[in-house]
Protein backbone atom coordinates (compact mmCIF):
# COMPACT_ATOMS: atom_id res chain seq x y z
CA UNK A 1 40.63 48.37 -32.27
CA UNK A 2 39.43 46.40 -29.21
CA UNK A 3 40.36 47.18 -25.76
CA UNK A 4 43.16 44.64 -24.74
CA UNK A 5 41.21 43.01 -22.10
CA UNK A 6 37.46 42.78 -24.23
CA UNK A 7 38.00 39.59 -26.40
CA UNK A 8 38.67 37.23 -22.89
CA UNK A 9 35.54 39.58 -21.15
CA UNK A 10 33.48 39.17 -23.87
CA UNK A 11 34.40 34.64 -24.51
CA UNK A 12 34.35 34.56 -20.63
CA UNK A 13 30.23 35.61 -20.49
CA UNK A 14 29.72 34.39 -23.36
CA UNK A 15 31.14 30.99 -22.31
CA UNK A 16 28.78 31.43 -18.96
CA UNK A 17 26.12 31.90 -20.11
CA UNK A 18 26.59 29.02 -22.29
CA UNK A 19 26.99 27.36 -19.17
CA UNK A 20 23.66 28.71 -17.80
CA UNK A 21 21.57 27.94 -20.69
CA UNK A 22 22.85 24.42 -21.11
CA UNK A 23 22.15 24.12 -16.97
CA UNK A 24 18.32 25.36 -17.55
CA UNK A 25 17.88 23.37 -20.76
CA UNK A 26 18.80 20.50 -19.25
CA UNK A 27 17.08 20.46 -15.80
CA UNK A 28 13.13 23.06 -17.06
CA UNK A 29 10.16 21.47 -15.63
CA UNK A 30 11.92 17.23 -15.28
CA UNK A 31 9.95 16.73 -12.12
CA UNK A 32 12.15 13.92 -11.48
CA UNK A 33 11.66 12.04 -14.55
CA UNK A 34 15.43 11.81 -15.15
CA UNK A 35 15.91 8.90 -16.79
CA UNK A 36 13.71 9.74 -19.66
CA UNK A 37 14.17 13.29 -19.90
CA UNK A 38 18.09 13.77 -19.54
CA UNK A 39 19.10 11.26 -22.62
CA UNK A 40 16.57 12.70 -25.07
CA UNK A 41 17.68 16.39 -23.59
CA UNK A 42 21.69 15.62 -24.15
CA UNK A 43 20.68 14.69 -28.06
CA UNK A 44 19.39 17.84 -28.88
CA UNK A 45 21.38 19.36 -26.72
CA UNK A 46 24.13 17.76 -28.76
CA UNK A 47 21.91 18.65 -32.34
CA UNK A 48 22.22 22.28 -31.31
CA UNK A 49 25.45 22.57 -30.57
CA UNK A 50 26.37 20.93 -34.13
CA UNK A 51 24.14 23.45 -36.17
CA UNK A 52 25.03 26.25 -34.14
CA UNK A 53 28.77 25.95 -35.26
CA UNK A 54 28.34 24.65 -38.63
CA UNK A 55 25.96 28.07 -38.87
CA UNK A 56 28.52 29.99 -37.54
CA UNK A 57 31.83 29.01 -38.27
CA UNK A 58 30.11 29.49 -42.35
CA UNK A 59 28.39 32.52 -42.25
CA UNK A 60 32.00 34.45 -40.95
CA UNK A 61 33.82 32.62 -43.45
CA UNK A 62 31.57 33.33 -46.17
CA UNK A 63 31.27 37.45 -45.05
CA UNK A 64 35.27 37.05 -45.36
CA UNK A 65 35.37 35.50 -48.87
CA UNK A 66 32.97 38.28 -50.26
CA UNK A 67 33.66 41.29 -48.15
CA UNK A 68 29.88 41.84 -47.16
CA UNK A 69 28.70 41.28 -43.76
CA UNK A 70 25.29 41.42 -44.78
CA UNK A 71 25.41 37.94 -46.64
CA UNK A 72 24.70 34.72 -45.71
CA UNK A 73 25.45 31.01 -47.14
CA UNK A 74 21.54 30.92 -48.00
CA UNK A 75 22.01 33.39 -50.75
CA UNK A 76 23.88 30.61 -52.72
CA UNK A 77 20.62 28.70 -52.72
CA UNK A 78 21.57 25.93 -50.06
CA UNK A 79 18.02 26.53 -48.68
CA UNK A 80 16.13 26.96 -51.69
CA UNK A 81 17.71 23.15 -53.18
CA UNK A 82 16.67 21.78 -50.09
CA UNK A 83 13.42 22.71 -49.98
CA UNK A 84 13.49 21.37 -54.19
CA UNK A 85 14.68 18.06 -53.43
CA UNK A 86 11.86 17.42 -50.44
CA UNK A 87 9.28 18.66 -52.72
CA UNK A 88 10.66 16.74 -55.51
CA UNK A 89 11.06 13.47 -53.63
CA UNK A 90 7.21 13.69 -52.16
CA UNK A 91 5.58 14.46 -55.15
CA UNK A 92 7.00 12.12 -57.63
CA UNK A 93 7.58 9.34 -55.70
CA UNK A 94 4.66 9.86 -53.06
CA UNK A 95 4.61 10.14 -49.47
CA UNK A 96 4.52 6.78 -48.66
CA UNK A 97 7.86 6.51 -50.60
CA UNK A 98 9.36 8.50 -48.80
CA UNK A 99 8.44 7.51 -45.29
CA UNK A 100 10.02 4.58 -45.83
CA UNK A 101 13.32 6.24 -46.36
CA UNK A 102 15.40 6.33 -43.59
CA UNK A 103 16.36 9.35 -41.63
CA UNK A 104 20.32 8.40 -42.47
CA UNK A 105 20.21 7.75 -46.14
CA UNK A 106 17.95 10.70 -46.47
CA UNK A 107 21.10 12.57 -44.76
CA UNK A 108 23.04 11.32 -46.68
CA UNK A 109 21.17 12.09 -50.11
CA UNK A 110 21.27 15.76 -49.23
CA UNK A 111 24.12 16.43 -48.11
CA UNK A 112 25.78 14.72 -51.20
CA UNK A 113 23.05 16.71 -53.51
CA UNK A 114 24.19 19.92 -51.48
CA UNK A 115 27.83 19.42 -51.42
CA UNK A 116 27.54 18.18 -55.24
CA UNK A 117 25.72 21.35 -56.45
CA UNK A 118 28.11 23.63 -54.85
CA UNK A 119 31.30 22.05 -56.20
CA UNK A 120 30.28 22.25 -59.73
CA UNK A 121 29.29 25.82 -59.41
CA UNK A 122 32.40 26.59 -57.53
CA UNK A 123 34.66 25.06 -60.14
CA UNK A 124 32.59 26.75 -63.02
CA UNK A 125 32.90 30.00 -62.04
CA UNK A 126 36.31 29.83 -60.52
CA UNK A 127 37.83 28.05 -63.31
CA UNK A 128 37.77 31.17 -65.66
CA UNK A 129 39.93 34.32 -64.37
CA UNK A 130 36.94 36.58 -66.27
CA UNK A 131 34.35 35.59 -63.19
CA UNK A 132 34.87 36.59 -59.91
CA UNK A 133 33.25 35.54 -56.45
CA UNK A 134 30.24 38.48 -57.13
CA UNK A 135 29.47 36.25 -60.00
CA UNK A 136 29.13 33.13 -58.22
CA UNK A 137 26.77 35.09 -55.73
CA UNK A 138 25.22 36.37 -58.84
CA UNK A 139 24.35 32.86 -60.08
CA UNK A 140 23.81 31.49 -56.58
CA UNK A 141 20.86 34.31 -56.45
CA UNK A 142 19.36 33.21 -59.71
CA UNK A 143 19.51 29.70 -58.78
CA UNK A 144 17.59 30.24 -55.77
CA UNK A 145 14.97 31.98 -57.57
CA UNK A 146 14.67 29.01 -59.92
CA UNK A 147 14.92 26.34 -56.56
CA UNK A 148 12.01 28.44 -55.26
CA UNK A 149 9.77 28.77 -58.44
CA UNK A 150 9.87 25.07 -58.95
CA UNK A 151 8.79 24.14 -55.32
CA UNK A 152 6.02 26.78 -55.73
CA UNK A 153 4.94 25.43 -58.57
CA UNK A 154 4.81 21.72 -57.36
CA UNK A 155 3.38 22.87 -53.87
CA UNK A 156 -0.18 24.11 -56.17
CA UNK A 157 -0.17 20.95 -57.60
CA UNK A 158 0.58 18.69 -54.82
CA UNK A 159 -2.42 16.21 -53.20
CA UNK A 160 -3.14 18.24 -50.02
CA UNK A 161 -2.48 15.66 -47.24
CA UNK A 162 1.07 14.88 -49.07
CA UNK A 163 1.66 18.86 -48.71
CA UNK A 164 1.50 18.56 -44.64
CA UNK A 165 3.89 15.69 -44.69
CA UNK A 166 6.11 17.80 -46.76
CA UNK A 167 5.67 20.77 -44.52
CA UNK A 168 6.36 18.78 -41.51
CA UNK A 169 9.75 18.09 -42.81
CA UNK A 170 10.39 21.46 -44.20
CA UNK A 171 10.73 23.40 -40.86
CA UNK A 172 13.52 22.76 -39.15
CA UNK A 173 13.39 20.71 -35.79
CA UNK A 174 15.04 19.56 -33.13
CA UNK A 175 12.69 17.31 -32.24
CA UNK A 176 13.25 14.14 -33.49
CA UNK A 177 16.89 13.18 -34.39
CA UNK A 178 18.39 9.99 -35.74
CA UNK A 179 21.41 9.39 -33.09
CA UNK A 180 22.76 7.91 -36.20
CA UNK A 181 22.43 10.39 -38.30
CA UNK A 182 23.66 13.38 -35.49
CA UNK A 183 26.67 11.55 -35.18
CA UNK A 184 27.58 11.13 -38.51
CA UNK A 185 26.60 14.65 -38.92
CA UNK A 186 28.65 15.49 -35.85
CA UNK A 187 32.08 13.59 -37.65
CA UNK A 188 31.72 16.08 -40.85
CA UNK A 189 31.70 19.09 -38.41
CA UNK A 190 34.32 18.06 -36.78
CA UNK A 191 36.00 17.64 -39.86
CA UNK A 192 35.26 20.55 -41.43
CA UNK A 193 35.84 22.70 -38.21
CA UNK A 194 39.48 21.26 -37.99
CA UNK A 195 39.78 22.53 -41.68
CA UNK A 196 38.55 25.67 -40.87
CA UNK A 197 40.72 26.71 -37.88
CA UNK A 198 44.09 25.37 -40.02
CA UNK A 199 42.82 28.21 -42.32
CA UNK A 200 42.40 30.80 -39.79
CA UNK A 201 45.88 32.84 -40.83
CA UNK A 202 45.27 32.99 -43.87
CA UNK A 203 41.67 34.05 -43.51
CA UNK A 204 42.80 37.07 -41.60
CA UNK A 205 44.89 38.03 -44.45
CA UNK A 206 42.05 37.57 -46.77
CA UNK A 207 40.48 40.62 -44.44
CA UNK A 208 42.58 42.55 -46.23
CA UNK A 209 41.32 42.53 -49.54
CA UNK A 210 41.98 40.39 -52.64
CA UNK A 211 45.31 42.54 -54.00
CA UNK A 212 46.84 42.72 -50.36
CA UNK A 213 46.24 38.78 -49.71
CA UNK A 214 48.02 38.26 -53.32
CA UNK A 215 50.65 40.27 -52.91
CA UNK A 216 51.49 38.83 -49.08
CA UNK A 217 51.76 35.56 -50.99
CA UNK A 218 47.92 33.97 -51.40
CA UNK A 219 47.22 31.75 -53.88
CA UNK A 220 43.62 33.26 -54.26
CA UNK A 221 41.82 31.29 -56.46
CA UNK A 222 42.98 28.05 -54.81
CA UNK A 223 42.06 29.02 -51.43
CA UNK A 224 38.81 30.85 -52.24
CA UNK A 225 38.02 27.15 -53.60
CA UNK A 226 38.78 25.60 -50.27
CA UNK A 227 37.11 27.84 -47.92
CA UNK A 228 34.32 27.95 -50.19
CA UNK A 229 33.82 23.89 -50.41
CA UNK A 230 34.26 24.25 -46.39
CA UNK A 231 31.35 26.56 -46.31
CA UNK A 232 29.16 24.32 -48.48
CA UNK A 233 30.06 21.10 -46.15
CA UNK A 234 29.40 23.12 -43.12
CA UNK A 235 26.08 24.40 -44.35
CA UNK A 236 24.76 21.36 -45.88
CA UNK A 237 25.76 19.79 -42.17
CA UNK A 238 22.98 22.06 -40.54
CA UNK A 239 20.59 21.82 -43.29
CA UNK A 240 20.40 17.99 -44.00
CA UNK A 241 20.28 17.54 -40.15
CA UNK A 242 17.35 20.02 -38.86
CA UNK A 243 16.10 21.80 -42.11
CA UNK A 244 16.62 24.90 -43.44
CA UNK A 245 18.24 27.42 -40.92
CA UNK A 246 21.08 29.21 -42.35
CA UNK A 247 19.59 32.85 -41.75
CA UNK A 248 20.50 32.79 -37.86
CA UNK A 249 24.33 33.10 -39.04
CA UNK A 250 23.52 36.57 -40.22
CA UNK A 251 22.70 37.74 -36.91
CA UNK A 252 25.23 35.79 -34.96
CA UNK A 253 28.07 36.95 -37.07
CA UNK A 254 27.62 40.29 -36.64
CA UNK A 255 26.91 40.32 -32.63
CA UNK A 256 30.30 38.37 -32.58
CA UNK A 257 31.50 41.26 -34.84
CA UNK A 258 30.28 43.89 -32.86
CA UNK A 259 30.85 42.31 -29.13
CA UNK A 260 34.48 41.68 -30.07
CA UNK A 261 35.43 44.15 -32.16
CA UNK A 262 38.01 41.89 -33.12
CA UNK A 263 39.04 40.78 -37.00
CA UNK A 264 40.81 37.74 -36.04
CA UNK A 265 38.88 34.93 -37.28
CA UNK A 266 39.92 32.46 -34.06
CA UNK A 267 38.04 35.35 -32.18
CA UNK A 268 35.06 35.13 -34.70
CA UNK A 269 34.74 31.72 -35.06
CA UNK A 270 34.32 31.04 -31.07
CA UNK A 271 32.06 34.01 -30.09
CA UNK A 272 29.67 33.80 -33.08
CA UNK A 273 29.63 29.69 -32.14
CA UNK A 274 28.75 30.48 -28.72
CA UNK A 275 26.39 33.18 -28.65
CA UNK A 276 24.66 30.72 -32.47
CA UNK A 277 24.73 27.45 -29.61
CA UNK A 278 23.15 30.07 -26.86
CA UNK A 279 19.99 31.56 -29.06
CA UNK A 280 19.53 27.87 -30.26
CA UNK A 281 19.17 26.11 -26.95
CA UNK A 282 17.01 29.71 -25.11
């Protein structure tokens, strides 16, 4: 058990140096240039701080749902269909095409795909009592492998100046933003967040294991659903926004784990978001 007095030590430096980064990120080499640096600063300041949540706040909720701190959201193939669709949309329709898209309906188009994908295979496997969450895993695994094959296969075959456009949008970026498209992005986390946190008692029951969360009165299946269609909005969020990036939660999780020492998930959720929005804006 934590020490009574290590969750509000551990939030407290966490929360300053926060503070600190935020202060450095903001003011690094402006040489007084402050009315073009600060603006463009404060939107990816405000980028970060959006995938840095949505990275967290899924990646602990996830490691709840399946018992297994050493998975991630990506192994349901969120990355891998993201990297499909991009490859998809520049080699059938060209590059051209797809320049002409803009940054918002392209946002839009994934994060519905994403989202989409996800609730289908949620309600598959769910919907029969036989298949359990490992399954779901299972076929998130397999689908990934697929996701990845295809790209592979399209990326030989590609015209080689349409592969560097594709690349360039591939690796995630902070770069250049839509303001559009962060705040609609931003909306969705803050919805999703406020679904998340009205969840938070009965995620630390879940801690407990399927049969103890039944028997204290859990409708399993139902709320396995919901947390699970959470995690999918969250991740698709940070995906659709800056590319694929889901593999920091992994790490973050677990220092929030191990600096807290705590398995209340209102504990998680803020110390894995911090120290997520901290390595993101270093």
């Amino acid at each position: 058990a934590a020490a009574p007095n290590r969750v509000p030590i551990v939030l407290a430096a966490l929360t300053a140096g926060l503070m600190l980064s935020v202060a450095v990120f903001l003011t690094w080499s402006v040489d007084g240039h402050w009315d073009y640096a600060l603006p463009r600063r404060l939107e990816q300041l405000v980028a970060l701080v959006v995938v840095g949540v949505a990275v967290a706040i899924s990646t602990v909720i996830f490691q709840t749902l399946t018992e297994n701190r050493i998975l991630t959201p990506s192994i349901m193939g969120f990355d891998a269909l993201f990297v499909l669709l991009a490859t998809t949309l520049v080699f059938v329709a060209g590059s051209r095409v797809v320049e002409q898209i803009s940054d918002l309906a392209m946002f839009g188009i994934n994060t519905a795909l994403l989202v989409s994908v996800a609730t289908i295979g949620y309600r598959w496997v769910l919907s029969d009592a036989s298949r359990g969450l490992y399954t779901l895993v299972l076929v998130g695994v397999i689908a990934s492998t697929l996701f990845t094959s295809l790209s592979s296969f399209m990326f030989r075959v590609m015209d080689p100046n349409e592969f560097d456009l594709l690349l360039a949008k591939l690796y995630a970026s902070f770069n250049v933003i839509d303001t559009t498209v962060l705040w609609v992005a931003t909306i969705l986390l803050v919805g999703a967040t406020i679904a998340a946190v009205r969840m938070i008692p009965v995620l630390d029951v879940l801690t407990l294991g399927r049969e103890p969360a039944i028997t204290l009165g859990v409708d399993h299946r139902r709320t396995v659903t919901s947390l699970l269609m959470i995690v999918a909005c969250l991740v698709s969020v940070a995906t659709a926004l800056v590319g694929p990036i889901v593999f920091l939660g992994l790490l973050v999780a677990n220092l929030a784990y191990q600096l807290t020492r705590s398995y209340r998930h209102v504990v998680n959720f803020v110390a894995a978001s911090l120290i997520s929005v901290i390595a993101l804006v270093l």
